[in-house]
Protein backbone atom coordinates (compact mmCIF):
# COMPACT_ATOMS: atom_id res chain seq x y z
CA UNK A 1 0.00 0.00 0.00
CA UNK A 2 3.28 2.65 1.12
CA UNK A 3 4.10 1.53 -2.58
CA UNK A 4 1.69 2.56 -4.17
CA UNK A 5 1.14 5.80 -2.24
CA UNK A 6 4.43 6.72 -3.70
CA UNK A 7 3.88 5.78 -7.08
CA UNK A 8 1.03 8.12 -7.04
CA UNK A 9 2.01 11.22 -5.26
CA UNK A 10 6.07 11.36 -5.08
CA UNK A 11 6.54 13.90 -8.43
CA UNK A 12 3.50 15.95 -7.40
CA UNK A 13 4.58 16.34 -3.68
CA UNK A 14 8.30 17.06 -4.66
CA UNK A 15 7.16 19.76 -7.34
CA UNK A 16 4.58 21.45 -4.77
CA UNK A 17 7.60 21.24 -2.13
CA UNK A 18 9.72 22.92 -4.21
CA UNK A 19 7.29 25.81 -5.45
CA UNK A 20 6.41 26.51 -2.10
CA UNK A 21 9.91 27.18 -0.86
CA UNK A 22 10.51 28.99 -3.66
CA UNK A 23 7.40 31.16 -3.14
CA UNK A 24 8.48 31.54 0.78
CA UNK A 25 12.21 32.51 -0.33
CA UNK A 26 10.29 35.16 -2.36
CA UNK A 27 8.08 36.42 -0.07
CA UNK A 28 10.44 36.49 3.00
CA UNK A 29 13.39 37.88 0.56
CA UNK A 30 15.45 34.70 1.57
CA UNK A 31 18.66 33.99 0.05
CA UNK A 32 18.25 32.41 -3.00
CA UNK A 33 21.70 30.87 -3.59
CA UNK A 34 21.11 28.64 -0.06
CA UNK A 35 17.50 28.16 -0.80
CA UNK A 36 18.10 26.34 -4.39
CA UNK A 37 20.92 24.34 -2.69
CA UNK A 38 18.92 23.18 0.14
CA UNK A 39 15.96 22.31 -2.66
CA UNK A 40 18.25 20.70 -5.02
CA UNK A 41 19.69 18.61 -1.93
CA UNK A 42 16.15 17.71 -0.76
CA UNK A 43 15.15 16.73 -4.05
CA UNK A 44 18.21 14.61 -4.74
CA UNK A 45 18.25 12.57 -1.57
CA UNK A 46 14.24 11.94 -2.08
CA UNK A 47 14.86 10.41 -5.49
CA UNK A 48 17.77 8.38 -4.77
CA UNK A 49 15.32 7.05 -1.92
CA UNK A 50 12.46 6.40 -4.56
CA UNK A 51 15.01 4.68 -6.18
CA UNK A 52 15.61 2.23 -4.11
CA UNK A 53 11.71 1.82 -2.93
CA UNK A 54 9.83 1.56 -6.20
CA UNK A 55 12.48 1.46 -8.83
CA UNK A 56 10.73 1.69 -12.84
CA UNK A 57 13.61 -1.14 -13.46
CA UNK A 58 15.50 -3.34 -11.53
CA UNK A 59 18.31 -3.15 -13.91
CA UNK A 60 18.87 0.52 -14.22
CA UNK A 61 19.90 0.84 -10.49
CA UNK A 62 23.04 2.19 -9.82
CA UNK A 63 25.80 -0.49 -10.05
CA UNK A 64 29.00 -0.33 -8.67
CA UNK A 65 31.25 -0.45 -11.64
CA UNK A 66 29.18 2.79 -12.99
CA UNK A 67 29.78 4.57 -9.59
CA UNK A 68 33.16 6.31 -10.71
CA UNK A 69 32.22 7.00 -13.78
CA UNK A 70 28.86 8.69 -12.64
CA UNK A 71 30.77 10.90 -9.76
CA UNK A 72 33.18 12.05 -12.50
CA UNK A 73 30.28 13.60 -14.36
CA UNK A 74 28.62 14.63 -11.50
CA UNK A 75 31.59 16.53 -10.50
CA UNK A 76 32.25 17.91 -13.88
CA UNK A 77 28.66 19.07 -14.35
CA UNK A 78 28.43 20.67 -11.07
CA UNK A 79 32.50 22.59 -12.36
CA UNK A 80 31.02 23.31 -16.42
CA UNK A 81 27.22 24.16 -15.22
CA UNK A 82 28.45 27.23 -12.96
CA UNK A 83 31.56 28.18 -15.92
CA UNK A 84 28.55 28.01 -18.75
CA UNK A 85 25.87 30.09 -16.66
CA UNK A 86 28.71 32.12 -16.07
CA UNK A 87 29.39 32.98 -19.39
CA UNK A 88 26.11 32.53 -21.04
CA UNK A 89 25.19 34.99 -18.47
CA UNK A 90 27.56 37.19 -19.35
CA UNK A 91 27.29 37.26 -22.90
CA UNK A 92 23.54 37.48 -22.06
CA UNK A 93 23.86 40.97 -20.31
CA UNK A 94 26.27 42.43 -22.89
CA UNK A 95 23.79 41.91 -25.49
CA UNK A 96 20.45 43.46 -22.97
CA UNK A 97 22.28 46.34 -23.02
CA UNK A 98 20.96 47.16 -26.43
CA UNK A 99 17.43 45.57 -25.44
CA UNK A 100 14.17 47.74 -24.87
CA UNK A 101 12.74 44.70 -22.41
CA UNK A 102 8.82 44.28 -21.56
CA UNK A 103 9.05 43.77 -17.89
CA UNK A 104 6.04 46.63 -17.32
CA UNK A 105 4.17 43.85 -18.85
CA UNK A 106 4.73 41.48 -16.31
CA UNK A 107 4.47 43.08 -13.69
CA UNK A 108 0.60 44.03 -14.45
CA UNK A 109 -0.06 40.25 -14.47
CA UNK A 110 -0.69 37.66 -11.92
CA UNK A 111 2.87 35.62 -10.71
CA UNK A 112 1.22 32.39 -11.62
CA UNK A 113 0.44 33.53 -15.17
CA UNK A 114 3.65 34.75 -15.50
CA UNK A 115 5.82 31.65 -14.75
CA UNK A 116 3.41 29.66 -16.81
CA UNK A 117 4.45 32.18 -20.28
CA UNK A 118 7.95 32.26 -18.64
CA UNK A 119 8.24 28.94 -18.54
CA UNK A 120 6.62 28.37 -22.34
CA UNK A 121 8.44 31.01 -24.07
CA UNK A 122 12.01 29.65 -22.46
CA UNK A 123 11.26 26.43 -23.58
CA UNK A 124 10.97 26.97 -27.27
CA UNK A 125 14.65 27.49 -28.33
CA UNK A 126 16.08 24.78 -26.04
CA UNK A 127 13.34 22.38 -27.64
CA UNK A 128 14.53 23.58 -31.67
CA UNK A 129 18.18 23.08 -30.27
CA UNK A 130 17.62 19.46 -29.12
CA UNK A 131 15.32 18.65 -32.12
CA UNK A 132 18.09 20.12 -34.36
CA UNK A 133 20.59 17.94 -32.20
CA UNK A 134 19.21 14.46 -32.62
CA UNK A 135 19.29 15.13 -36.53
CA UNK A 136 23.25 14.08 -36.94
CA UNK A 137 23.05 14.52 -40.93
CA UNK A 138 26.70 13.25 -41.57
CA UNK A 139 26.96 15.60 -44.36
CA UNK A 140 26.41 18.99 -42.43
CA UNK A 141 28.93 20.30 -40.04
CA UNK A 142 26.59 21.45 -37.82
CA UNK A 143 24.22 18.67 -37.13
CA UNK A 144 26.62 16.44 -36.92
CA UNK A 145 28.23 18.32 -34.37
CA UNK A 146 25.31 19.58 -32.57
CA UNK A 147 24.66 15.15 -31.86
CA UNK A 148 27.72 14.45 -31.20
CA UNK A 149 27.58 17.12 -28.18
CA UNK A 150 24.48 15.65 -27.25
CA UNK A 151 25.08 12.39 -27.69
CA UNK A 152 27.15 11.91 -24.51
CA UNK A 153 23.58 12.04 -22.45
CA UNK A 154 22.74 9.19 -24.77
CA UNK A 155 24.96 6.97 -23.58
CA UNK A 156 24.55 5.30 -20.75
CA UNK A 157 22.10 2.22 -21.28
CA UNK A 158 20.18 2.89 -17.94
CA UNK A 159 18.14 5.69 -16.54
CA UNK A 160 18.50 7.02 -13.11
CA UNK A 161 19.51 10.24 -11.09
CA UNK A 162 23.12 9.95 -11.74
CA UNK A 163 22.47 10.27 -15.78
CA UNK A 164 21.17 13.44 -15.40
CA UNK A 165 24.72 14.42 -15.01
CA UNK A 166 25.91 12.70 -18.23
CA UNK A 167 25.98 16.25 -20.40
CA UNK A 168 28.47 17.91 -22.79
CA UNK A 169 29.94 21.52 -21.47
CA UNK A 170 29.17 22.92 -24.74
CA UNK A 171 25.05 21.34 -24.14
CA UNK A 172 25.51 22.75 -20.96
CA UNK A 173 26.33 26.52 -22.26
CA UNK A 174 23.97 26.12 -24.89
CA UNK A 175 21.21 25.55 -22.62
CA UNK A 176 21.69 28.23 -20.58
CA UNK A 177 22.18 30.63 -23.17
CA UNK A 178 18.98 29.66 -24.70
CA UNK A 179 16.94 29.48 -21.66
CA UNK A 180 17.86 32.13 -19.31
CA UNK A 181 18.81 34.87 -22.37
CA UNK A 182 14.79 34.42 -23.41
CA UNK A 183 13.87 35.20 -19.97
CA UNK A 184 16.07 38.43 -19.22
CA UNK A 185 15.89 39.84 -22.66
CA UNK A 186 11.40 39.55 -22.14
CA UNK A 187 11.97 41.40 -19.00
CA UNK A 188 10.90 38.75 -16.45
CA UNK A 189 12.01 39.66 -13.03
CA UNK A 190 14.36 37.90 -10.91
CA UNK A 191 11.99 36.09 -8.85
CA UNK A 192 10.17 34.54 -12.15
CA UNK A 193 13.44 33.20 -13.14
CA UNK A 194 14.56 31.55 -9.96
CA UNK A 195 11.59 29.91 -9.52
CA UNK A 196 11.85 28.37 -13.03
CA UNK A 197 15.08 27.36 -12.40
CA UNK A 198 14.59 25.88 -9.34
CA UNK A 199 11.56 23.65 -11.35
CA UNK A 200 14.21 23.43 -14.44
CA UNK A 201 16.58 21.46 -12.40
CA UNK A 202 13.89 19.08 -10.47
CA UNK A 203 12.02 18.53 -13.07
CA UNK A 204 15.57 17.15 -15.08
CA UNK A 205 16.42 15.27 -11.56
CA UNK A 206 12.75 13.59 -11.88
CA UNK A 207 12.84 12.63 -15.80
CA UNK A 208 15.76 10.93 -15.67
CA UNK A 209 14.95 8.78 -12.22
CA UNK A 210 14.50 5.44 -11.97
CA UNK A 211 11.17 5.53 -10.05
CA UNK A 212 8.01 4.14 -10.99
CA UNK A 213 5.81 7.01 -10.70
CA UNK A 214 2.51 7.46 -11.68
CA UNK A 215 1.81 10.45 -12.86
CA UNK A 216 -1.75 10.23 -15.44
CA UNK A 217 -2.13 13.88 -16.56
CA UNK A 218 1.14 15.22 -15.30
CA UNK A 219 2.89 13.90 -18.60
CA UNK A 220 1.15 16.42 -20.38
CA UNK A 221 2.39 19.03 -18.33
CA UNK A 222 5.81 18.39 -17.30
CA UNK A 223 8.18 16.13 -18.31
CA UNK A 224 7.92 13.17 -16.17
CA UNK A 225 10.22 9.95 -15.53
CA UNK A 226 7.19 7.90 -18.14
CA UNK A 227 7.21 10.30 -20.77
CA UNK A 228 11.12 11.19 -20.89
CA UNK A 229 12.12 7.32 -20.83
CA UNK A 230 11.10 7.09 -24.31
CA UNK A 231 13.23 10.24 -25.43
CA UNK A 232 16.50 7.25 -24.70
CA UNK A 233 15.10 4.73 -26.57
CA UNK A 234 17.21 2.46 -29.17
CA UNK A 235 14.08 2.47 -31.20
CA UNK A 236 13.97 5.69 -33.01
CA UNK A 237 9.88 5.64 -33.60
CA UNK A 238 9.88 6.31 -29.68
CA UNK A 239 13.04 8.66 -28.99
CA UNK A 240 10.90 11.79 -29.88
CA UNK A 241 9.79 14.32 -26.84
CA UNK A 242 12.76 16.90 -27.19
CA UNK A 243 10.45 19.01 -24.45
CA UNK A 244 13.67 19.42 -21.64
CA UNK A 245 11.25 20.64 -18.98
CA UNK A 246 7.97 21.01 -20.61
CA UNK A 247 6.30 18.53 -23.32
CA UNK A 248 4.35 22.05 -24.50
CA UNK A 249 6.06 21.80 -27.70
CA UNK A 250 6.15 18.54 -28.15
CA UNK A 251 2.58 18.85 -28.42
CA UNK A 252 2.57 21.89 -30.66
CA UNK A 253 4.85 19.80 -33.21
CA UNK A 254 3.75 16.58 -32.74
CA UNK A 255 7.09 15.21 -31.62
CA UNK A 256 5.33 14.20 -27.89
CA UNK A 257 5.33 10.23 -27.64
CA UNK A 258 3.63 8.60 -24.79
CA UNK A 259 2.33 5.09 -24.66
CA UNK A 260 1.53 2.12 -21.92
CA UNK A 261 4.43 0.27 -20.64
CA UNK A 262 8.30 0.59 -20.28
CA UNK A 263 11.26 1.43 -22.44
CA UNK A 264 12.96 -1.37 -23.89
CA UNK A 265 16.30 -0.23 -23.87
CA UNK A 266 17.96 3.11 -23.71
CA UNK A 267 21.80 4.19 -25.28
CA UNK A 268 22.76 5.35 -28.74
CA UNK A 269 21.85 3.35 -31.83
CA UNK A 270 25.30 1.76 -33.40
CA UNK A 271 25.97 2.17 -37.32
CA UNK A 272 28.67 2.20 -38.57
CA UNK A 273 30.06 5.37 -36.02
CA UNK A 274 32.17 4.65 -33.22
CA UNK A 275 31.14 6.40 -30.16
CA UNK A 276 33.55 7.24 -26.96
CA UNK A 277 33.58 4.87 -24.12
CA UNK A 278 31.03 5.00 -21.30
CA UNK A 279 34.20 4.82 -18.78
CA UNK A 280 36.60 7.50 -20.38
CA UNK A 281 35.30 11.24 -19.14
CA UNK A 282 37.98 13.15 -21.13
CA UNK A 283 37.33 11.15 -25.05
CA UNK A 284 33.27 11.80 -24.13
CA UNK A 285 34.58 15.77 -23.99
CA UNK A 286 36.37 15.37 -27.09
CA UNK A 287 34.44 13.13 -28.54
CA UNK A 288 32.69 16.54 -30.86
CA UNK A 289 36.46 17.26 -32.35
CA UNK A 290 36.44 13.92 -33.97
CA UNK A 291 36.19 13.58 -37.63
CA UNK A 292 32.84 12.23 -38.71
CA UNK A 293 32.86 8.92 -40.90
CA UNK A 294 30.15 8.16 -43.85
CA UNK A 295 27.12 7.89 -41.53
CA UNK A 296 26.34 8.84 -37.63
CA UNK A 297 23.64 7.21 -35.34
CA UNK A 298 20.56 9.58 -36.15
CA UNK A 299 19.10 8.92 -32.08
């Protein structure tokens, strides 16, 4: 019965946990550097529990051979994700400089209705950048690029809260850049975009964890560990929903996949490309310098 409980309200109650200390750390003027640590630390313990309670496979638990391999790029995500925000930050304000932004707009509208278009509008270039990414045409430079950046979060052939660390420096900037410069060049305030960022990173801590939730409705608003299992699959009818947060546009598009059951498996299709080791951190980094041969893995 605690089982089932759990399947049924752990992503809900996590989500409404995290809104509402955001929404206290806004009201009360809180810090908002220790308030997203102490979420993102709450909501990474909790799934790691799930995990282990009412895992979506047996098989995609975290073994111990993976275990250095998943602190490495846990380690380098936490390094890169602070460098890229840094920068795409950066690069963000230079160019608002020369930016009429529409934040009297916002502020004449109710904060719920706000993060709901905030959370839309950021969405849309992140979701043509991973759409774009998945291409891999071996004869353009830039699609073939663009996947083999990507496909480092492709390769590990199980799903749980460690993967969501398996991600490119260069996806990592791009990201950013894409998200956040939306946000501050429309003029949303500062409390709009923590709150979505605090949702953008449990949200990505939920899709990719090994829990077996059940969530009904909720995978047509977020992205939820059901809906973003299918994204990994080997079988390229199913690895659509490019949605990183929100399957809004996966809708709009018709890229949104959903159906009953589980994933078969999960990794990058092999042609005829070679792709880096699972176990080697440094050739996954690389791995975008290589030359391309005839044909590239399309998923």
């Amino acid at each position: 019965m605690v089982n089932i409980i759990l399947k049924y309200l752990s992503v809900p109650v996590l989500l409404l946990f995290g809104w509402l200390l955001s929404s206290l750390t806004i009201t009360f003027q809180w810090n908002y550097e220790l308030a997203a640590v102490g979420i993102f630390l709450f909501t990474s313990v909790l799934i790691l529990i799930l995990e282990k309670i009412i895992p979506l496979k047996s098989e995609w638990k975290t073994k111990r051979e993976e275990t250095a391999i998943d602190i490495k790029h846990l380690l380098s995500a936490a390094i890169f994700d602070a460098l890229g925000k840094a920068f795409a930050l950066g690069l963000i304000l230079f160019i608002y400089r020369w930016f009429d932004s529409g934040v009297g707009v916002w502020e004449r509208l109710p904060f719920v209705l706000v993060f709901v278009i905030a959370n839309i509008a950021s969405e849309f270039l992140p979701y043509v950048y991973h759409r774009i990414s998945h291409v891999g045409k071996p004869n353009s430079v830039l699609n073939l690029f663009l996947w083999k950046v990507h496909s480092i979060h492709h390769l590990p052939v199980s799903l749980n809260w460690f993967k969501t660390s398996w991600i490119h420096p260069v996806n990592m900037f791009l990201n950013t850049f894409l998200k956040y410069g939306v946000l501050m060049l429309l003029g949303f305030d500062e409390g709009v975009i923590f709150v979505i960022g605090i949702t953008h990173v449990m949200i990505a801590y939920l899709s990719h964890a090994n829990i077996d939730s059940k969530t009904g409705v909720l995978d047509y608003v977020i992205v939820t560990p059901k809906v973003h299992q299918f994204h990994h699959s080997k079988d390229l009818k199913e690895a659509r929903n490019f949605g990183n947060i929100l399957p809004f546009w996966d809708l709009v598009f018709n890229t949104y996949y959903n159906r009953k059951g589980t994933v078969e498996e999960v990794g990058v299709t092999e042609t005829d490309y070679t792709y880096p080791e699972q176990t080697t951190l440094i050739k996954q980094w690389l791995f975008p310098l290589y030359a391309g041969r005839n044909c590239c893995s399309s998923k």
